[in-house]
N, C-alpha and C. Protein backbone atom coordinates (compact mmCIF):
# COMPACT_ATOMS: atom_id res chain seq x y z
N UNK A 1 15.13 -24.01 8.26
CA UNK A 1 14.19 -23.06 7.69
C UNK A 1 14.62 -21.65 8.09
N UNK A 2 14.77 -20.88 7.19
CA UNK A 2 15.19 -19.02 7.54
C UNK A 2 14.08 -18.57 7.93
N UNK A 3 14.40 -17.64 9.05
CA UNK A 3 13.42 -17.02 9.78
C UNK A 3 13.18 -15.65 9.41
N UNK A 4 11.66 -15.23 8.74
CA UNK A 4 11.94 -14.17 8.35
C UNK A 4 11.93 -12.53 9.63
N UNK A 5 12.63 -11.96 8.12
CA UNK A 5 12.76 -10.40 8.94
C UNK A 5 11.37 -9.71 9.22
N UNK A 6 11.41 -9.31 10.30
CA UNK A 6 10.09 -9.05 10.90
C UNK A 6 10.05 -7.61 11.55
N UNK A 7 11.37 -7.09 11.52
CA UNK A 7 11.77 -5.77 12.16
C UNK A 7 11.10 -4.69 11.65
N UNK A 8 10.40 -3.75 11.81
CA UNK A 8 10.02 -2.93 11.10
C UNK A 8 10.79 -1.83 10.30
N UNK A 9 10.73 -1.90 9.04
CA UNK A 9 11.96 -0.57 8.70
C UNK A 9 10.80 0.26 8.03
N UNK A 10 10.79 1.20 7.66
CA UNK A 10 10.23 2.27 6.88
C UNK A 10 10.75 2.64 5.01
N UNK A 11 10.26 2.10 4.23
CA UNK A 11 10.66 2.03 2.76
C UNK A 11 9.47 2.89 2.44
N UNK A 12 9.65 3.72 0.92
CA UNK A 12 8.95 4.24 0.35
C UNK A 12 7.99 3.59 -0.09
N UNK A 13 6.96 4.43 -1.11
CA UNK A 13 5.87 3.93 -1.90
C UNK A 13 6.18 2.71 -2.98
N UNK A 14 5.73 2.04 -3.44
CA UNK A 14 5.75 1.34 -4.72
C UNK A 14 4.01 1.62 -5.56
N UNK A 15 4.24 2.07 -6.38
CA UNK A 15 2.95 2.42 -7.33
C UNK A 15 2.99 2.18 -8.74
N UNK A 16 1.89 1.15 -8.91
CA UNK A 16 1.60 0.13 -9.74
C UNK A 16 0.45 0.45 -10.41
N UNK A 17 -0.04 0.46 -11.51
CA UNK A 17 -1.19 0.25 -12.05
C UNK A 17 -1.85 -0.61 -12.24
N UNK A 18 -3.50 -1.16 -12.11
CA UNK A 18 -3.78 -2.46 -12.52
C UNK A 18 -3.56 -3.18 -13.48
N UNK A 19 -4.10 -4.13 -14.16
CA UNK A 19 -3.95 -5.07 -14.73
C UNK A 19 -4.72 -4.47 -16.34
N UNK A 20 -6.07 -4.18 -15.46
CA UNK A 20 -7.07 -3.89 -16.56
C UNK A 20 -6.92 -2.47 -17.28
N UNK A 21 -6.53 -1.41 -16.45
CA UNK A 21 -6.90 0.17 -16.78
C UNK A 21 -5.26 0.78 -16.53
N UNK A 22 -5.25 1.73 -17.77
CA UNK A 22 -4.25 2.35 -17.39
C UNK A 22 -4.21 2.91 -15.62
N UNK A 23 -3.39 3.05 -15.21
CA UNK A 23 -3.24 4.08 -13.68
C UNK A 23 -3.99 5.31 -14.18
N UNK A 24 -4.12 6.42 -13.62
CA UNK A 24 -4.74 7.90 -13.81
C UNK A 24 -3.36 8.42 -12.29
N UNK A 25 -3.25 9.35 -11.95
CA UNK A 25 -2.74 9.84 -10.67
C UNK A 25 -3.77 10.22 -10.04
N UNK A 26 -4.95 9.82 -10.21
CA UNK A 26 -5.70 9.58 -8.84
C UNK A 26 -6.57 8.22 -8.88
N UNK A 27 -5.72 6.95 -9.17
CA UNK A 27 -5.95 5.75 -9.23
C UNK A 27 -4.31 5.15 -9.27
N UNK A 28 -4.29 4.80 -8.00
CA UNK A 28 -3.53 4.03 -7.82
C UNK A 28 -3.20 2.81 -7.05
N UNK A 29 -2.57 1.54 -7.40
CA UNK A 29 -2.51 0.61 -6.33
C UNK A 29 -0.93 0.59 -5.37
N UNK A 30 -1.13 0.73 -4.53
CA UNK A 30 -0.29 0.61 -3.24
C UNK A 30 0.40 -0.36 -2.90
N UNK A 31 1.37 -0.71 -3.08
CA UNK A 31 1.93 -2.21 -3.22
C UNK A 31 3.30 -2.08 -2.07
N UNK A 32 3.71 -3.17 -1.06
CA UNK A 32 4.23 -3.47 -0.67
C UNK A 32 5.83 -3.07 -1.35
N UNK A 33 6.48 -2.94 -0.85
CA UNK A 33 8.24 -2.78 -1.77
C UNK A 33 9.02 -3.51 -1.45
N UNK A 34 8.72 -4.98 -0.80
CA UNK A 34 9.24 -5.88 -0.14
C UNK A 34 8.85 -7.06 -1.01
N UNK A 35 7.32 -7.20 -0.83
CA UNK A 35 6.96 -8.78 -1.13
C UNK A 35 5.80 -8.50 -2.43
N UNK A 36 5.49 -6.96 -2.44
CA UNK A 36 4.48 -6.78 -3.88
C UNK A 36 3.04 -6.82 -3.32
N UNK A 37 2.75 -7.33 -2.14
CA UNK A 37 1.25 -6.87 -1.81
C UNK A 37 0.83 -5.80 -1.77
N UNK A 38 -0.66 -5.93 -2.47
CA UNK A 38 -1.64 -5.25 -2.09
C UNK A 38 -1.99 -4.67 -0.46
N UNK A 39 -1.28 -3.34 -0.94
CA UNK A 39 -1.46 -2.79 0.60
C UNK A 39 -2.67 -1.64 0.22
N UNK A 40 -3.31 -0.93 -0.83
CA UNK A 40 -4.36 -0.26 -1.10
C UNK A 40 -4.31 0.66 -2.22
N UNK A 41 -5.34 1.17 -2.39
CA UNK A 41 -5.56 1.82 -3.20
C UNK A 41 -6.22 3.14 -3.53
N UNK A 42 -4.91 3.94 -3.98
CA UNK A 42 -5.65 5.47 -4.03
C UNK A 42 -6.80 5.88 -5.10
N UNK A 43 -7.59 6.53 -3.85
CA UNK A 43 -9.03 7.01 -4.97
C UNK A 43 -9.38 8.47 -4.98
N UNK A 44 -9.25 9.27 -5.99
CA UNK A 44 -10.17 10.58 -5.39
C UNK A 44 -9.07 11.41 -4.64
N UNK A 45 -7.43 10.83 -4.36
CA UNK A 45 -6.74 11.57 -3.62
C UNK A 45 -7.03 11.26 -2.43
N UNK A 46 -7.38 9.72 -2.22
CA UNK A 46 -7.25 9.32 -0.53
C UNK A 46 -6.81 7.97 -0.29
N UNK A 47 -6.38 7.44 0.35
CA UNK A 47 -5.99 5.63 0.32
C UNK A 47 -7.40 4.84 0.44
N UNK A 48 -7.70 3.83 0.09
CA UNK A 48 -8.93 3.05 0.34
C UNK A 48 -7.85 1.87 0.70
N UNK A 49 -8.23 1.51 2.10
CA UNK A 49 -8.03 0.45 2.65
C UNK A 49 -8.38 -0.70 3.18
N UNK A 50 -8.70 -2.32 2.61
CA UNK A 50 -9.32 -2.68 3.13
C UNK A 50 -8.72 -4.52 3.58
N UNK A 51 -9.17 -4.69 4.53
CA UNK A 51 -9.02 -5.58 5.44
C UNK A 51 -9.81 -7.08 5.21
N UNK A 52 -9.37 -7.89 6.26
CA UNK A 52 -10.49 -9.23 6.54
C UNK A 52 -11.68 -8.91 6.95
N UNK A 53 -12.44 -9.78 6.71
CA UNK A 53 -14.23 -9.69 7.76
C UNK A 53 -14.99 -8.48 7.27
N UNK A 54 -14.90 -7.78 6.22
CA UNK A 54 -15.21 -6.28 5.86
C UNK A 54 -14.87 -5.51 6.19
N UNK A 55 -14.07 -5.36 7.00
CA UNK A 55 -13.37 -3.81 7.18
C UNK A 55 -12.43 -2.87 6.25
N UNK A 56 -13.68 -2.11 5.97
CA UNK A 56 -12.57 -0.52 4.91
C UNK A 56 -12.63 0.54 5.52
N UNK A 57 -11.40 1.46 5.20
CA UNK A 57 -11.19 2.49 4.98
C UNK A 57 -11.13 3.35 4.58
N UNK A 58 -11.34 4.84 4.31
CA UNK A 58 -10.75 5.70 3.08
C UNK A 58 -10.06 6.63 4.21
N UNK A 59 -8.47 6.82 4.54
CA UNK A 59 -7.60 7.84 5.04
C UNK A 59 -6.88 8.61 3.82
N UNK A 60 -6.22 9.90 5.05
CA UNK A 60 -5.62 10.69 4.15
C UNK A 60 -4.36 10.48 4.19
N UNK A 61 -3.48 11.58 3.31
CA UNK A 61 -2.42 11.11 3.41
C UNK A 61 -1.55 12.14 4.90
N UNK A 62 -0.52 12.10 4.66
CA UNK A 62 0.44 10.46 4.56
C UNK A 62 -0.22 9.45 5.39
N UNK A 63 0.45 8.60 4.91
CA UNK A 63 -0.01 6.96 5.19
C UNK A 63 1.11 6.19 5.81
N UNK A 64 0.93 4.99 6.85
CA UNK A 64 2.19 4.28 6.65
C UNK A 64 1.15 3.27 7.68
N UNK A 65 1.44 1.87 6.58
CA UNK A 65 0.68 0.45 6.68
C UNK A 65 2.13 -0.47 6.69
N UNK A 66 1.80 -1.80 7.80
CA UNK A 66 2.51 -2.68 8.21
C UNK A 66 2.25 -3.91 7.18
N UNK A 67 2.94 -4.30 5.77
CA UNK A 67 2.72 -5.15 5.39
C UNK A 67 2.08 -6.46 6.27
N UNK A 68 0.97 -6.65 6.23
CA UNK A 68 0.58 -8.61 6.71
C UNK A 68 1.43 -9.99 6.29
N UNK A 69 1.87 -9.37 4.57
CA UNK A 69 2.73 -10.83 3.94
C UNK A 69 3.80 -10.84 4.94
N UNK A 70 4.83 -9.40 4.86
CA UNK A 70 6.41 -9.81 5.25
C UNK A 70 6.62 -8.76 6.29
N UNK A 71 5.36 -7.86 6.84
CA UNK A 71 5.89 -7.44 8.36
C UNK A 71 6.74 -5.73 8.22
N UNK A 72 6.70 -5.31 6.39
CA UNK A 72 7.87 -4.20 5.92
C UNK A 72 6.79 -3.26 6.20
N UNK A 73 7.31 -2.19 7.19
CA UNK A 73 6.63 -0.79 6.90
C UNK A 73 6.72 -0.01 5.95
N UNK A 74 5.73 0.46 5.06
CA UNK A 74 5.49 1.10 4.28
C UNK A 74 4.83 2.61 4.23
N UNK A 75 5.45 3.57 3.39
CA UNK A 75 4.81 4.63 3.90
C UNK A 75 4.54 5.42 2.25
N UNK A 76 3.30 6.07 2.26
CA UNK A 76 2.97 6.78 1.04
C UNK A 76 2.53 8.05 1.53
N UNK A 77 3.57 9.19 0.89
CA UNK A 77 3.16 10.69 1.22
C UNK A 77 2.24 11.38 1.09
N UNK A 78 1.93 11.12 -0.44
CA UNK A 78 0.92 12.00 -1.02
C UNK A 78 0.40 11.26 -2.50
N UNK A 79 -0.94 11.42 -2.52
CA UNK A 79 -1.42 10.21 -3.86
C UNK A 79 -0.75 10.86 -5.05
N UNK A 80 -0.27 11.77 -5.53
CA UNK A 80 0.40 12.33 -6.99
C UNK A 80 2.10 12.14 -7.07
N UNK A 81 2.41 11.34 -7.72
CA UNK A 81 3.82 11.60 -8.01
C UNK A 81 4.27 12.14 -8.88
């Protein structure tokens, strides 16, 4: 069985739109650039972040979240590209 990479590196944003609604640039989903998770979602020009057991967030930017799937650090500068 391959053991995965767990090292932390630092990769850019990946920004995705949902499923249902076009994106807007101040609606965006935050996606992993490794494995494609849901790492959050910009609202209003802030990240909304949210967790197990209820725990959310709304931070500013920059951002930088530790994927849970595959362990890849991720970092998002600013909600407008």
């Amino acid at each position: 069985m391959p053991t995965p990479d767990t090292s932390p590196r630092a990769t850019q944003i990946s920004w995705t739109g949902g499923a249902k609604s076009k994106p807007t640039p101040l609606n965006y989903e935050w996606r992993c650039t490794r494995c494609d998770k849901l790492l959050g979602v910009c609202r209003d020009g802030r990240m909304h972040l949210r967790f197990a057991r209820g725990h959310e967030y709304f931070v500013g930017f920059p951002v930088q979240a530790t994927c849970r799937g595959c362990g890849t650090l991720n970092q998002a500068q600013s909600p407008a590209r």
